[in-house]
Protein backbone atom coordinates (compact mmCIF):
# COMPACT_ATOMS: atom_id res chain seq x y z
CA UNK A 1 -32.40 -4.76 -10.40
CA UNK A 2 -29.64 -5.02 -7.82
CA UNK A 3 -28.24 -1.20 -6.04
CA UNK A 4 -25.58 0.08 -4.57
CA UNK A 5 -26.55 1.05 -0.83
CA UNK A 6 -23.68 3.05 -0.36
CA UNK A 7 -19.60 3.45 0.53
CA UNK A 8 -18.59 0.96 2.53
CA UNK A 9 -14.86 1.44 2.36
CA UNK A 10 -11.88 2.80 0.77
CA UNK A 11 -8.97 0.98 1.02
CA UNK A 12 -5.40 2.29 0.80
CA UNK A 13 -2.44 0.49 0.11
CA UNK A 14 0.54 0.57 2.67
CA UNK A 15 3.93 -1.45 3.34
CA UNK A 16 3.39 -1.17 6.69
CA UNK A 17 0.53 0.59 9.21
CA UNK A 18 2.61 2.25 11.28
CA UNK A 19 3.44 5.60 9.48
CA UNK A 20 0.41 6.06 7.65
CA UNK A 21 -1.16 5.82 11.17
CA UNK A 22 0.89 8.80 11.89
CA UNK A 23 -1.99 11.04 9.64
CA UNK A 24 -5.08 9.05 9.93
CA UNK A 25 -4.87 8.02 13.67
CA UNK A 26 -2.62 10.74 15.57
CA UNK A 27 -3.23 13.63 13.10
CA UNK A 28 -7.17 13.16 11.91
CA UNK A 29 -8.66 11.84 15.45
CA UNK A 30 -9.81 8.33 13.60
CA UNK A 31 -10.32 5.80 15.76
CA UNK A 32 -8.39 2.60 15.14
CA UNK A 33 -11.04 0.55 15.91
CA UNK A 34 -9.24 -3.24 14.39
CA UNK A 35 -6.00 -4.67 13.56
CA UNK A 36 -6.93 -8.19 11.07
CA UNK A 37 -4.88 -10.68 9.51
CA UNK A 38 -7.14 -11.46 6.47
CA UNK A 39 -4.66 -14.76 5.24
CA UNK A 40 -6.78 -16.00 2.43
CA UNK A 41 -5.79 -12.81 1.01
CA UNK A 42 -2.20 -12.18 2.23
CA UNK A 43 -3.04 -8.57 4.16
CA UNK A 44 -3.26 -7.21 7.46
CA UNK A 45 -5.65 -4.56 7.65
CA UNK A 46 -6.54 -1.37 9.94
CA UNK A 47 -10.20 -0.67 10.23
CA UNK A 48 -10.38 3.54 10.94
CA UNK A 49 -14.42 4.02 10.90
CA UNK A 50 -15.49 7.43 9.34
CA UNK A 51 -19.09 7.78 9.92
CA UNK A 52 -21.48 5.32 8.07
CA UNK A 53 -18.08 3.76 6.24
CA UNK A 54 -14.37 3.11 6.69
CA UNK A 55 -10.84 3.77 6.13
CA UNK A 56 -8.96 0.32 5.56
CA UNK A 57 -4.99 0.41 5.17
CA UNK A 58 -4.32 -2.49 3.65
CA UNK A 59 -0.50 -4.36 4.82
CA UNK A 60 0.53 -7.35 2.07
CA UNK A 61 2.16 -10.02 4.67
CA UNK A 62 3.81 -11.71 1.98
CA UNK A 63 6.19 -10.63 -0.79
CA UNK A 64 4.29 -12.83 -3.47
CA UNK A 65 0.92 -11.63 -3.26
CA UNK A 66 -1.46 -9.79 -5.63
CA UNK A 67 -1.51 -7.06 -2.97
CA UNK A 68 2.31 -6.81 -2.62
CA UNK A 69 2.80 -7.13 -6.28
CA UNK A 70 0.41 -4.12 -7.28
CA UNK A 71 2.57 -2.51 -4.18
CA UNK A 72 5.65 -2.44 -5.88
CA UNK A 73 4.32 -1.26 -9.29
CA UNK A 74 2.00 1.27 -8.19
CA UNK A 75 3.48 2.05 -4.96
CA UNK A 76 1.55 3.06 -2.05
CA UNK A 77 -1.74 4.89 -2.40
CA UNK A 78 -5.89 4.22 -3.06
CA UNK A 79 -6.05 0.46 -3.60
CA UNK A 80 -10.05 0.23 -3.96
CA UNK A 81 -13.13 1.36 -3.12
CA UNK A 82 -15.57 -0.55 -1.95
CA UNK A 83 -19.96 -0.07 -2.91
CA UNK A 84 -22.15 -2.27 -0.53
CA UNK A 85 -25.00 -3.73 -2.81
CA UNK A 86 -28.25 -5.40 -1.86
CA UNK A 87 -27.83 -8.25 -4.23
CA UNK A 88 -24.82 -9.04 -5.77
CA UNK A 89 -25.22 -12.00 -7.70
CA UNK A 90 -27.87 -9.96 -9.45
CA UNK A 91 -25.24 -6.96 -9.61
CA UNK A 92 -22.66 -8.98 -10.85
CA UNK A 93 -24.92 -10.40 -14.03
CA UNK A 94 -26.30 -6.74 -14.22
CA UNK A 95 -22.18 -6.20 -14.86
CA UNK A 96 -21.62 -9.11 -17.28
CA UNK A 97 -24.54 -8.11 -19.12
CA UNK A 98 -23.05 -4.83 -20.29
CA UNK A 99 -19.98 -6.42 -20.84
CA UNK A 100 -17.74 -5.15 -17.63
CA UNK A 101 -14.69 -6.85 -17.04
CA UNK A 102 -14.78 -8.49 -13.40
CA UNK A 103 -11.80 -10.20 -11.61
CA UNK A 104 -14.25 -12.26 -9.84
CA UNK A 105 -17.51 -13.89 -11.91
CA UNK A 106 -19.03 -15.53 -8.81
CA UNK A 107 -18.80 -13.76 -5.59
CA UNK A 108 -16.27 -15.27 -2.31
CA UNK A 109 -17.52 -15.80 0.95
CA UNK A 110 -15.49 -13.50 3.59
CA UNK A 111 -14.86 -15.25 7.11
CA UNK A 112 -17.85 -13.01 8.59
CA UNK A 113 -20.36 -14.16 6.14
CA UNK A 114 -20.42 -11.16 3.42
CA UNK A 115 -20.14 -11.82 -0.06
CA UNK A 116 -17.26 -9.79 -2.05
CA UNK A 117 -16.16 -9.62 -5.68
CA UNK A 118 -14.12 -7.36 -7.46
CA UNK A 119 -14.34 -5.32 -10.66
CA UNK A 120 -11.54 -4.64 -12.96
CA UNK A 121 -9.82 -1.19 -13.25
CA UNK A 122 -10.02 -1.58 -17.04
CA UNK A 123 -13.92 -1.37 -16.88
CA UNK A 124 -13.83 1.65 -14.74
CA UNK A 125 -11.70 4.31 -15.58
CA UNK A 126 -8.67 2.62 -13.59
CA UNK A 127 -9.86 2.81 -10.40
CA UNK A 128 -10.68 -1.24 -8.80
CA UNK A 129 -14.31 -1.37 -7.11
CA UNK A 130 -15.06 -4.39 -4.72
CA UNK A 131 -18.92 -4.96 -4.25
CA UNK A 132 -19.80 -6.32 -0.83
CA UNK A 133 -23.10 -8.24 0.26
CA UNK A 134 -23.13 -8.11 3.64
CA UNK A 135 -24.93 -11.25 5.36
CA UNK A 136 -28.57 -10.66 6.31
């Protein structure tokens, strides 16, 4: 049975890094330890590490994207959180067994080598979860 190993990330949706850099940077004492354009999904993203996970701000760079999209409707806030799993081609079948809605059935490859899906808000009480495999 594939498990969650823990909280990777939380992700939080911005228009721009800048000013919510203002809190989590200047204000908290984070470190801003990365600045990545992520093109094959249309975001630039700030990496603030807190402890054994992360604080992501997540920029859309494009006006037509999923991210900027869910931008304008829900406005800036919590985009995701994100569960690091030992297995997640068993997790996600462990998912589709009990019938959760997934946005992604097979997992992507990331340019470092993890494996990510995501799981729809409508399976978990609104809030999106993306499971990560990092590469062994």
């Amino acid at each position: 049975m594939a498990k969650i190993t823990k909280i990777n990330h939380i992700a939080i949706l911005v228009s721009d890094l800048e000013s919510p850099l203002n809190f989590w940077r200047d204000a908290l004492g984070l470190e801003l330890t990365q600045v990545e354009e992520i093109p094959s999904e249309q975001a630039r993203i700030a990496f603030l590490p807190t402890g054994d996970s992360e604080i992501e701000l997540v920029q859309p760079t494009t006006d037509d994207s999923g991210l900027a999209r869910y931008l304008e409707k829900r406005g800036p806030g919590m985009h995701h959180i994100c569960l690091e799993v030992d297995d997640i081609d068993g997790m996600l079948a462990q998912l589709k067994e009990k019938g959760i809605q997934l946005i992604n059935e097979e997992a992507k490859v990331g340019s470092d080598g993890r494996r990510y899906a995501f799981v729809h808000p409508k399976s978990t009480s609104g809030v999106m979860v993306e499971l990560y495999e990092l590469p062994k």
